[in-house]
C-alpha atoms as a PDB file:
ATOM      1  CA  UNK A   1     239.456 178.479  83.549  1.00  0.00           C
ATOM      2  CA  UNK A   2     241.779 180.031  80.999  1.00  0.00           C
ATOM      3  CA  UNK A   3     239.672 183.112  81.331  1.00  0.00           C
ATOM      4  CA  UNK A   4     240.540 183.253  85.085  1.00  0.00           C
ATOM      5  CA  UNK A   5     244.043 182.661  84.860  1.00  0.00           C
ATOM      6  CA  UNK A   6     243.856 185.244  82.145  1.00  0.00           C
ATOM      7  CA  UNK A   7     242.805 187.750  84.824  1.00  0.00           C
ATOM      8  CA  UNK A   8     245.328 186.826  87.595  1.00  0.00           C
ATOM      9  CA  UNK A   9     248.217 187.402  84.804  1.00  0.00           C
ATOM     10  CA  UNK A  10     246.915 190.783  84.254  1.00  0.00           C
ATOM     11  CA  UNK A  11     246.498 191.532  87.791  1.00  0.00           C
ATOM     12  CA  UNK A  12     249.859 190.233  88.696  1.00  0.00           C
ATOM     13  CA  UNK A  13     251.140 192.323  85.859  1.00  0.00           C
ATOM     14  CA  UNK A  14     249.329 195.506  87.312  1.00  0.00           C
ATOM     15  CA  UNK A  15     250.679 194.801  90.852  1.00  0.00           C
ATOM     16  CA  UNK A  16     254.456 194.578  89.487  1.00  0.00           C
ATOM     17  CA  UNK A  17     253.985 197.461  87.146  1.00  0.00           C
ATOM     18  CA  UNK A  18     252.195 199.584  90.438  1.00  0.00           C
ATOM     19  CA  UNK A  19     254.925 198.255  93.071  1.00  0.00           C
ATOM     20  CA  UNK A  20     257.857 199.361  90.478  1.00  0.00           C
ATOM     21  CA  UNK A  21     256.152 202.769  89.834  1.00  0.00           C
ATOM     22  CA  UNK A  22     255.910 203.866  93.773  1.00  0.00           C
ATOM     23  CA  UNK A  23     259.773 202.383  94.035  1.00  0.00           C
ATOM     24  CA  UNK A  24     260.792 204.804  91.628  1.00  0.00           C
ATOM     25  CA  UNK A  25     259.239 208.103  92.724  1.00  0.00           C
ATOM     26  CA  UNK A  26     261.784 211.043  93.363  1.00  0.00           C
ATOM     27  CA  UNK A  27     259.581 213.884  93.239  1.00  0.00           C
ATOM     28  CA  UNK A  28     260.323 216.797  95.836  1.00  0.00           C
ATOM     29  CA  UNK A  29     256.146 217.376  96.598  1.00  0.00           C
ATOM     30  CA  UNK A  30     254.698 220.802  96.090  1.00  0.00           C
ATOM     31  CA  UNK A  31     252.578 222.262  99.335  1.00  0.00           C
ATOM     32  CA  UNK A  32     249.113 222.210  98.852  1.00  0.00           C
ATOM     33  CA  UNK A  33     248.202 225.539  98.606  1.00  0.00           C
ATOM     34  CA  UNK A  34     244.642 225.367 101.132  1.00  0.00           C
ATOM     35  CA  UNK A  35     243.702 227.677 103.907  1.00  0.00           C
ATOM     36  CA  UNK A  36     243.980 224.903 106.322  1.00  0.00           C
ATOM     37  CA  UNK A  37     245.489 221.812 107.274  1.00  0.00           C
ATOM     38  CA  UNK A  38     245.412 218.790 104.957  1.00  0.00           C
ATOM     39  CA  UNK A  39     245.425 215.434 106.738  1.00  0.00           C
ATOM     40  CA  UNK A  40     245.319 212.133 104.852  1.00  0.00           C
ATOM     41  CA  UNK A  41     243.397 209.440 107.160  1.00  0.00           C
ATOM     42  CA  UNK A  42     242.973 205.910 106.795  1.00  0.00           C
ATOM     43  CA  UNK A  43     242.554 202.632 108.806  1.00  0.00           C
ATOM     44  CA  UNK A  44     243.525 198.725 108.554  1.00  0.00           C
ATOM     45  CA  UNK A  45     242.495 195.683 110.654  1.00  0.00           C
ATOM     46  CA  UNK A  46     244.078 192.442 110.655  1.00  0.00           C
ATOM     47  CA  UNK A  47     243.954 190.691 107.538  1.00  0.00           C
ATOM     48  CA  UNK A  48     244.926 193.899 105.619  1.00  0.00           C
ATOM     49  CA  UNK A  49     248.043 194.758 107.689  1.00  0.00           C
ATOM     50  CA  UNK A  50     250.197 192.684 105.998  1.00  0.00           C
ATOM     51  CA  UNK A  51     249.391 194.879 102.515  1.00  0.00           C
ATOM     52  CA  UNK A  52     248.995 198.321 104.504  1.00  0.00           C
ATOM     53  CA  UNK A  53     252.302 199.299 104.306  1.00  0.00           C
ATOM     54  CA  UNK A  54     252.541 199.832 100.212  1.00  0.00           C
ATOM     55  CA  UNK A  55     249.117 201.825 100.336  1.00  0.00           C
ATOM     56  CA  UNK A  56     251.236 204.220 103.151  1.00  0.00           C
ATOM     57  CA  UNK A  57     254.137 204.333 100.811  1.00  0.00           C
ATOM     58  CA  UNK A  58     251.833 205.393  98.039  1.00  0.00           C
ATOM     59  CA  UNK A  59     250.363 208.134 100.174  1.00  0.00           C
ATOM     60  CA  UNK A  60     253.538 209.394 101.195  1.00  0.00           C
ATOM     61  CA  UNK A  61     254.867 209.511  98.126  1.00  0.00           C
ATOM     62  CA  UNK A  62     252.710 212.431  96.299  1.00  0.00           C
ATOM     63  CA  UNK A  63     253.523 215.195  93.972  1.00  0.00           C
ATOM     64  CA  UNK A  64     251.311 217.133  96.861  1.00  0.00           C
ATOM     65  CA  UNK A  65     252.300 216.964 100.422  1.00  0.00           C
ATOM     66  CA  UNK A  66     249.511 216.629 103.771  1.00  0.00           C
ATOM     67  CA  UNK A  67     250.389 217.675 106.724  1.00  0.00           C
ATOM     68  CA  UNK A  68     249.581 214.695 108.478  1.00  0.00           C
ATOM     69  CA  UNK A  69     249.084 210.826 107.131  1.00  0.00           C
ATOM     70  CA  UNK A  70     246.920 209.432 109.917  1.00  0.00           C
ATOM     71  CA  UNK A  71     246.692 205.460 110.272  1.00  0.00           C
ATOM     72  CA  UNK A  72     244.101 204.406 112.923  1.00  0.00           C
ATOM     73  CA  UNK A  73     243.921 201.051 114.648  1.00  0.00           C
ATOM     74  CA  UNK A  74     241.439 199.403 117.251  1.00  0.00           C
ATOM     75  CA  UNK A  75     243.567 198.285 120.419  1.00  0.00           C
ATOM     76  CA  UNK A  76     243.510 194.811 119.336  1.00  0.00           C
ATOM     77  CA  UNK A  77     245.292 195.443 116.118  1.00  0.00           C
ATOM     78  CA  UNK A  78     248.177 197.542 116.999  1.00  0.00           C
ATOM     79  CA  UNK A  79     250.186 194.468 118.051  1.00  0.00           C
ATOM     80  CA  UNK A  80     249.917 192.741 114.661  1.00  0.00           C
ATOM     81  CA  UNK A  81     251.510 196.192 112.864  1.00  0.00           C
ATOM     82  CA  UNK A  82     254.537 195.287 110.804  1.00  0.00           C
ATOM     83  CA  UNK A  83     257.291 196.917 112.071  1.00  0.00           C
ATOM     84  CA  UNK A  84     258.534 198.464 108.818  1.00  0.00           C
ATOM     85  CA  UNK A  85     255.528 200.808 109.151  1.00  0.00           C
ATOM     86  CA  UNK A  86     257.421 202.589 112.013  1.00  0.00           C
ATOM     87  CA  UNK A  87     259.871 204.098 109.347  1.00  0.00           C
ATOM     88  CA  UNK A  88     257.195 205.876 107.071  1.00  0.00           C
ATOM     89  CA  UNK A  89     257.039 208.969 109.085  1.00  0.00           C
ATOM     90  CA  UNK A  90     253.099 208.073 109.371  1.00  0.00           C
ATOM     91  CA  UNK A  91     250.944 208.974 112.805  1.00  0.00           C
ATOM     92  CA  UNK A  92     249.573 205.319 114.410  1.00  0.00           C
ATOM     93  CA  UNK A  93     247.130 206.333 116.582  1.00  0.00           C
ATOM     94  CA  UNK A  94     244.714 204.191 118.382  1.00  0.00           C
ATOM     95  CA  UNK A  95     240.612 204.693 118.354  1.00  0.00           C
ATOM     96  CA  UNK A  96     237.378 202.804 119.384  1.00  0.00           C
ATOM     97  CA  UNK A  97     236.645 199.734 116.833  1.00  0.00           C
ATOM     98  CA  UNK A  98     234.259 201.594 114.794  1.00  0.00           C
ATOM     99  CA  UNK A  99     235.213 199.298 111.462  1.00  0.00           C
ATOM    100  CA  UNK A 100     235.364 201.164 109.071  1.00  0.00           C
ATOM    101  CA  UNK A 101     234.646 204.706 110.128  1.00  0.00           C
ATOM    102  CA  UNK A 102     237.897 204.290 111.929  1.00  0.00           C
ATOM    103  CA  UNK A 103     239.700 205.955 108.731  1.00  0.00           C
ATOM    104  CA  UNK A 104     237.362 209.379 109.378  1.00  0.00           C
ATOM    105  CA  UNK A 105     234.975 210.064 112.484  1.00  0.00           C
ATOM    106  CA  UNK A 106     238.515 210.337 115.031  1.00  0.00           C
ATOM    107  CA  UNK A 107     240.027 212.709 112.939  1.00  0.00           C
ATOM    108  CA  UNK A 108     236.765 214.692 112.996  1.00  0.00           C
ATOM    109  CA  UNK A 109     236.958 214.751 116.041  1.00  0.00           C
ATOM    110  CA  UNK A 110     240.823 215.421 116.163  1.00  0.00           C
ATOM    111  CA  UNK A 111     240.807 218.057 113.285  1.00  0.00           C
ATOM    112  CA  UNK A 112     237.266 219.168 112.421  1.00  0.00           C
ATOM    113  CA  UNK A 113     239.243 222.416 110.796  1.00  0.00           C
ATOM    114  CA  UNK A 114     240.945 220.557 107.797  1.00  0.00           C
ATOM    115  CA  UNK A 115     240.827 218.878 104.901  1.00  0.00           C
ATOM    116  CA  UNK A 116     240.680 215.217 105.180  1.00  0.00           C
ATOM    117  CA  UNK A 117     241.383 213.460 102.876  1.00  0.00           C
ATOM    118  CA  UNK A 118     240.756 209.351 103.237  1.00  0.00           C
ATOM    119  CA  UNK A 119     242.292 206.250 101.510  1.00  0.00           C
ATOM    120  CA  UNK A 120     241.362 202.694 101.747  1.00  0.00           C
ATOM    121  CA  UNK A 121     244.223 200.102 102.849  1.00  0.00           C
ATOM    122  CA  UNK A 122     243.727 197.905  99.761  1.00  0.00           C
ATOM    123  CA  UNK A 123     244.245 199.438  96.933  1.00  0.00           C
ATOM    124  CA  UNK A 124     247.024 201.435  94.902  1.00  0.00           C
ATOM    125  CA  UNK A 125     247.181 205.148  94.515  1.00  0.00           C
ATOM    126  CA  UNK A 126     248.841 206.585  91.886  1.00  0.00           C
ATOM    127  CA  UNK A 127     251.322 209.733  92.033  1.00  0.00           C
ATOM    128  CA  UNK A 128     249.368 212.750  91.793  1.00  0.00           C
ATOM    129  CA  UNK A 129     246.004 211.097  93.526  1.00  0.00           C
ATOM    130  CA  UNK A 130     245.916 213.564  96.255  1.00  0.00           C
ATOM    131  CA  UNK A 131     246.705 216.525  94.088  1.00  0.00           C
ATOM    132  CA  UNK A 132     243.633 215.670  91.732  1.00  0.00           C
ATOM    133  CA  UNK A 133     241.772 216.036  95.499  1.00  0.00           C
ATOM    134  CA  UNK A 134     243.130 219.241  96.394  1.00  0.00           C
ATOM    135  CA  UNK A 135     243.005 221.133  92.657  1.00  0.00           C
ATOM    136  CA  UNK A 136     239.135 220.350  93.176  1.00  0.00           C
ATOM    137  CA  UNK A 137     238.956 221.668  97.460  1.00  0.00           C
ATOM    138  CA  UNK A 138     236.719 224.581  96.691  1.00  0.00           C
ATOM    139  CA  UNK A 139     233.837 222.386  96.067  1.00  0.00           C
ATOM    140  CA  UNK A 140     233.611 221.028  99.578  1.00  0.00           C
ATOM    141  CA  UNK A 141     233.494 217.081  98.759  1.00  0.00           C
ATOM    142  CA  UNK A 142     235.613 215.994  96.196  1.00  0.00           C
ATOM    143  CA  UNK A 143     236.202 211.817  94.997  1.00  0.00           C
ATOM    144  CA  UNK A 144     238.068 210.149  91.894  1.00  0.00           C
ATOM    145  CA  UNK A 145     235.161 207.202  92.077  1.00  0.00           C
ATOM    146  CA  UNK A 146     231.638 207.697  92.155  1.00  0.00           C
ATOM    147  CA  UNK A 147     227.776 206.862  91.222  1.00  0.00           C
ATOM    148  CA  UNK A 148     225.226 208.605  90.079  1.00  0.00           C
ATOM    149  CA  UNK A 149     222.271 208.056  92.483  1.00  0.00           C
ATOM    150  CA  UNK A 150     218.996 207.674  90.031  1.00  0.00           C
ATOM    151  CA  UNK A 151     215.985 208.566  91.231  1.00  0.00           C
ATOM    152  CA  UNK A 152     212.261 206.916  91.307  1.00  0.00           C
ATOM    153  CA  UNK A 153     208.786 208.644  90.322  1.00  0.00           C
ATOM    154  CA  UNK A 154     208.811 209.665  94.154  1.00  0.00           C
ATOM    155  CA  UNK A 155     212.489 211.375  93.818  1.00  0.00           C
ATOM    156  CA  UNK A 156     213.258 208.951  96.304  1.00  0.00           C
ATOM    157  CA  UNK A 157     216.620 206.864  95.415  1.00  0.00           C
ATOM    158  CA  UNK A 158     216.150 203.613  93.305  1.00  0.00           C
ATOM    159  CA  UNK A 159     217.674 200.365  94.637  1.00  0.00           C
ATOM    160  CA  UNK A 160     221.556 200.685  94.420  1.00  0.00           C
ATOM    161  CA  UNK A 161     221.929 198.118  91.452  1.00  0.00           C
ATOM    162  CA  UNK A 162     220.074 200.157  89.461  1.00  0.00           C
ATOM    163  CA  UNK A 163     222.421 203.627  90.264  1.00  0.00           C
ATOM    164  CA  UNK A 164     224.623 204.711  87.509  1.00  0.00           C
ATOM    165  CA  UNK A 165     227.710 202.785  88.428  1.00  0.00           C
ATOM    166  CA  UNK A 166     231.655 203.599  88.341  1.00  0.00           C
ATOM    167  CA  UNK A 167     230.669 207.447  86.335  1.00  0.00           C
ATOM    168  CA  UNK A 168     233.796 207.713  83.788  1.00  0.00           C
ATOM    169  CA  UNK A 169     233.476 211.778  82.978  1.00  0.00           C
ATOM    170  CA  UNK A 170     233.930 214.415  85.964  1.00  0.00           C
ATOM    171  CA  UNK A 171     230.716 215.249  87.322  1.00  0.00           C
ATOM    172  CA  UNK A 172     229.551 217.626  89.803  1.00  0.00           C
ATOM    173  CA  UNK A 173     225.918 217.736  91.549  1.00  0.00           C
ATOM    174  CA  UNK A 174     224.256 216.277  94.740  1.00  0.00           C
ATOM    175  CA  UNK A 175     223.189 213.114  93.017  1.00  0.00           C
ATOM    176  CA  UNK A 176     226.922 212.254  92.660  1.00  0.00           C
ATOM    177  CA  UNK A 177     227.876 209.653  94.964  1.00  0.00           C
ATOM    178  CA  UNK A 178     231.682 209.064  96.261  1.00  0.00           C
ATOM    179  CA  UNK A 179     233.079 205.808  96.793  1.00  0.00           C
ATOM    180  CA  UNK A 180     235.392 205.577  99.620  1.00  0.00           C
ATOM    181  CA  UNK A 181     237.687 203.357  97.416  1.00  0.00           C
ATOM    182  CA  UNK A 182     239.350 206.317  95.008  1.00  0.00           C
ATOM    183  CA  UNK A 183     239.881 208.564  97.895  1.00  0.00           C
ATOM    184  CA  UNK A 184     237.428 211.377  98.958  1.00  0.00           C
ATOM    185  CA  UNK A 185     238.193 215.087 100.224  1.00  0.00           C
ATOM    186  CA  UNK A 186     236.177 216.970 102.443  1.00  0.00           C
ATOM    187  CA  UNK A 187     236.595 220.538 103.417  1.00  0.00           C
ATOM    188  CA  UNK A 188     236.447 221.750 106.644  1.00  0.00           C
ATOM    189  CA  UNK A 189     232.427 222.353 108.194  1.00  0.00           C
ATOM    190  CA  UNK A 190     231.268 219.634 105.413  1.00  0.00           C
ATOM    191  CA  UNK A 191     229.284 217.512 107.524  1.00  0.00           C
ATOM    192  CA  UNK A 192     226.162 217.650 109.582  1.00  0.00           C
ATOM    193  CA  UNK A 193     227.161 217.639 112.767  1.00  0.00           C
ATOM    194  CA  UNK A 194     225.845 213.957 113.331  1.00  0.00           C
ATOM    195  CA  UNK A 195     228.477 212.679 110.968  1.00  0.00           C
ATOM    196  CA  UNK A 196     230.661 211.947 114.212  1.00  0.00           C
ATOM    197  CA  UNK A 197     227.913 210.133 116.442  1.00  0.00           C
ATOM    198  CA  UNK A 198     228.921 206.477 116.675  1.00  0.00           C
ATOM    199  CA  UNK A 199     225.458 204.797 118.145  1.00  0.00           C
ATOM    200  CA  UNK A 200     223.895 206.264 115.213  1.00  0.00           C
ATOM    201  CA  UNK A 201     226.311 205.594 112.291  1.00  0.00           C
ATOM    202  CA  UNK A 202     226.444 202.102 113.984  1.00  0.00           C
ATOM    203  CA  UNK A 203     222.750 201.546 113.955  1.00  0.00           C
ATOM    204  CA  UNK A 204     221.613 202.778 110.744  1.00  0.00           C
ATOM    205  CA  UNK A 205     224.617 201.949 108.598  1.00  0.00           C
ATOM    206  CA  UNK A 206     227.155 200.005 110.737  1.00  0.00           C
ATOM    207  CA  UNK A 207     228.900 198.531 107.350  1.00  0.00           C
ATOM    208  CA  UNK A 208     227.844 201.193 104.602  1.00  0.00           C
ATOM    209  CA  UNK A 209     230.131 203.927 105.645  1.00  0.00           C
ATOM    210  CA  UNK A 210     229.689 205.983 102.016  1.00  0.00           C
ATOM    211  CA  UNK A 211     225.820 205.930 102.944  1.00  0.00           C
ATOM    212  CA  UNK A 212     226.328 207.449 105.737  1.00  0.00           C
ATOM    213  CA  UNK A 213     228.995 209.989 104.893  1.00  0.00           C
ATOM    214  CA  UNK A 214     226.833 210.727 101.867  1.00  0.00           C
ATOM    215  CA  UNK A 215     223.676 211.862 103.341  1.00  0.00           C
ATOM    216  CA  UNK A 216     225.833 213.611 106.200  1.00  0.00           C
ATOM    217  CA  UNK A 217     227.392 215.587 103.590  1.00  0.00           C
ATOM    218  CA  UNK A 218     223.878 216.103 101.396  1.00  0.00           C
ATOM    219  CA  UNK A 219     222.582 217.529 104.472  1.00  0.00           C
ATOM    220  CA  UNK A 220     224.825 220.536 104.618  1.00  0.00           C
ATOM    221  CA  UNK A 221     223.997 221.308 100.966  1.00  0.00           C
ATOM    222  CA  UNK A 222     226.735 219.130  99.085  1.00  0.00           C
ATOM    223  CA  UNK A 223     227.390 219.188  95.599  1.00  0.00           C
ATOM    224  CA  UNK A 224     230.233 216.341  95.239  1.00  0.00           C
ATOM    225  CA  UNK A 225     232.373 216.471  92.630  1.00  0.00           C
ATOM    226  CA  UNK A 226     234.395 213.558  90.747  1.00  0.00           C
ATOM    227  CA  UNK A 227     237.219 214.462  89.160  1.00  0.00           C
ATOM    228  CA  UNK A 228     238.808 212.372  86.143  1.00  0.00           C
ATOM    229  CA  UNK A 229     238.099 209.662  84.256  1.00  0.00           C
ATOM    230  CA  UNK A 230     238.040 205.977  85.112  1.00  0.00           C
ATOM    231  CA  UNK A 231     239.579 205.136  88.386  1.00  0.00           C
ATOM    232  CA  UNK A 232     240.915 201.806  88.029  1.00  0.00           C
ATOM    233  CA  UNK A 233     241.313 199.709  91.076  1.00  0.00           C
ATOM    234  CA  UNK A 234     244.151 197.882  91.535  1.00  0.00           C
ATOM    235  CA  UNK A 235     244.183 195.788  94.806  1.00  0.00           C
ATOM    236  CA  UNK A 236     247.159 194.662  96.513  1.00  0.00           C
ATOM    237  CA  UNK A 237     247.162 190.634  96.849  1.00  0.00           C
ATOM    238  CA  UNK A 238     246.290 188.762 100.161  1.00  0.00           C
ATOM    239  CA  UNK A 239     244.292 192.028 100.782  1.00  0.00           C
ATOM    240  CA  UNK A 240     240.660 190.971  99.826  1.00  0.00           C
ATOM    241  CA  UNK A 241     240.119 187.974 102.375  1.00  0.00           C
ATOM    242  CA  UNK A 242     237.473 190.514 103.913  1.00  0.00           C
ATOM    243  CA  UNK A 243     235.926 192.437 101.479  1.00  0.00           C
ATOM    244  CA  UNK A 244     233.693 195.015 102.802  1.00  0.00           C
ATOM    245  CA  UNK A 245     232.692 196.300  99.170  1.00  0.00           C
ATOM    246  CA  UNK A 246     231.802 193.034  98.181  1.00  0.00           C
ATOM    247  CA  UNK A 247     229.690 192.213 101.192  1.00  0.00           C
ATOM    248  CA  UNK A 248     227.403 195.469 100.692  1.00  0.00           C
ATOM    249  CA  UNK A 249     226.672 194.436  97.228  1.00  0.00           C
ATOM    250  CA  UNK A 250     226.080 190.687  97.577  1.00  0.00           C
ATOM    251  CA  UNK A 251     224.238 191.015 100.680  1.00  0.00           C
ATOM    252  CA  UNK A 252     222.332 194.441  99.960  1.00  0.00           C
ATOM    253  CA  UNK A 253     223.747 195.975 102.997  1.00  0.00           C
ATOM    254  CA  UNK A 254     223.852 199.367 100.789  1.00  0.00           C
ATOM    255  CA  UNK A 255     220.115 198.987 100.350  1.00  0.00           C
ATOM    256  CA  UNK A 256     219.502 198.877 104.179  1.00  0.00           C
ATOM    257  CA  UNK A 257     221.320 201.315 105.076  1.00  0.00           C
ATOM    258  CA  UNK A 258     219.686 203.554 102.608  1.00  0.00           C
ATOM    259  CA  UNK A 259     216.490 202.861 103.483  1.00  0.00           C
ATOM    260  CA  UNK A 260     217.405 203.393 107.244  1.00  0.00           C
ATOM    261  CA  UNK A 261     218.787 206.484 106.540  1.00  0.00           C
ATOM    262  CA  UNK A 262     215.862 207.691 104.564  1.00  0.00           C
ATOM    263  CA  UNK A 263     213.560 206.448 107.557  1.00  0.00           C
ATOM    264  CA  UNK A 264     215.674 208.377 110.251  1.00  0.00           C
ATOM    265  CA  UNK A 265     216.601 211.736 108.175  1.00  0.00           C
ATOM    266  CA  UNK A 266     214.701 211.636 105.131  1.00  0.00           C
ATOM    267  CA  UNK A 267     216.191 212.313 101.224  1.00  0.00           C
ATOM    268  CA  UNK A 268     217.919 215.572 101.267  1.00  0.00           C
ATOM    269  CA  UNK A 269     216.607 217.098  98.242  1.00  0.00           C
ATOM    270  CA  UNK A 270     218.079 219.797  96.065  1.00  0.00           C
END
């Protein structure tokens, strides 16, 4: 009990400390230097909207500027937006309620020549997040937060427990796994062309989005990189009601999508 309360002091302490560090930003961003567009692109759903609009600040507030901060919403949720969103200077668009592939496979299909960049609508994102992204573009899929996938005597992947979990040193190879949590770049032409196909991202993965953007990625010959240390997650409160990361572990959704992946395209070695 003391342990717990413990925890929720520190938290609270992070939240303050993150809330007063975003407040105070008064940076003039530098322009971020790629051969194509950058677009940052997210989504939110109901019970997060009430917390979206300090991950938006954080995103808009970078030491690099994108071109385009892209929010997407299902139809249903674009009622229940807070109106102070409206001042942010961030695009609102509506797309088909694809959960969680919402904050990638429309701007795919919107603006398969950039960089996108995505964010999750939890969590806080420090000052020069995106700019650790972009300084690392040229290898084609770039993440702060990642695994290491370990392999069994087949070469086939193990069960996810048993992957090398939260990496702390930069890393680069195709057994490096981003987690859609820290933010993950992609370069233009990074995907398989698949990636953007929703009756099969629905059907073999329909709740383990970084399975599926993982293999679409290994296909075309990916080595990820992460860049950085530890990525600490700090979550906004009254955000984690839903927890999609928490679901995938406790109910091995990971685990089936991985193995329906592996039955529909196989392990895309080297």
């Amino acid at each position: 009990m003391i342990a717990d309360a413990f925890r929720r002091w520190k938290h609270a302490r992070r939240i303050r400390a993150a809330e007063a560090e975003i407040a105070a930003r008064s940076f003039s961003p530098a322009p971020h230097g790629l051969n194509a567009p950058l677009v940052v692109s997210l989504t939110s759903y109901g019970p997060r909207l009430s917390v979206v609009g300090k991950v938006l600040q954080s995103l808009m507030r970078q030491t690099v500027a994108a071109d385009r901060v892209i929010l997407w919403l299902a139809e249903a949720d674009m009622a229940k937006l807070p109106q102070e969103i409206a001042g942010l200077g961030v695009e609102i668009r509506v797309c088909p309620d694809w959960r969680s592939y919402k904050k990638i496979v429309p701007t795919l299909q919107e603006a398969p020549g950039s960089y996108i960049v995505t964010a999750d609508d939890d969590v806080y994102y420090g000052p020069g997040w995106l700019e650790g992204l972009v300084a690392a573009a040229d290898t084609g899929v770039a993440c702060h937060r990642a695994h290491r996938v370990t392999l069994d005597g087949q070469g086939r992947p193990r069960a996810y427990d048993d992957w090398d979990r939260h990496i702390t040193a930069p890393a680069t190879g195709p057994l490096i796994f981003p987690t859609g949590v820290g933010g993950v770049l992609y370069a233009p032409n990074a995907f398989h062309p698949d990636v953007t196909d929703a009756e099969k991202f629905m059907r073999l993965a329909p709740s383990a989005d970084d399975v599926w953007l993982y293999w679409m990625h290994r296909l075309r010959g990916s080595r990820p990189q992460k860049v950085g240390g530890r990525f600490r997650v700090i979550e906004w409160p009254g955000s984690q009601a839903e927890n999609l990361r928490a679901s995938n572990l406790g109910t091995g959704g990971n685990d089936r999508a991985i193995a329906a992946m592996l039955a529909e395209y196989g392990w895309p070695e080297g």
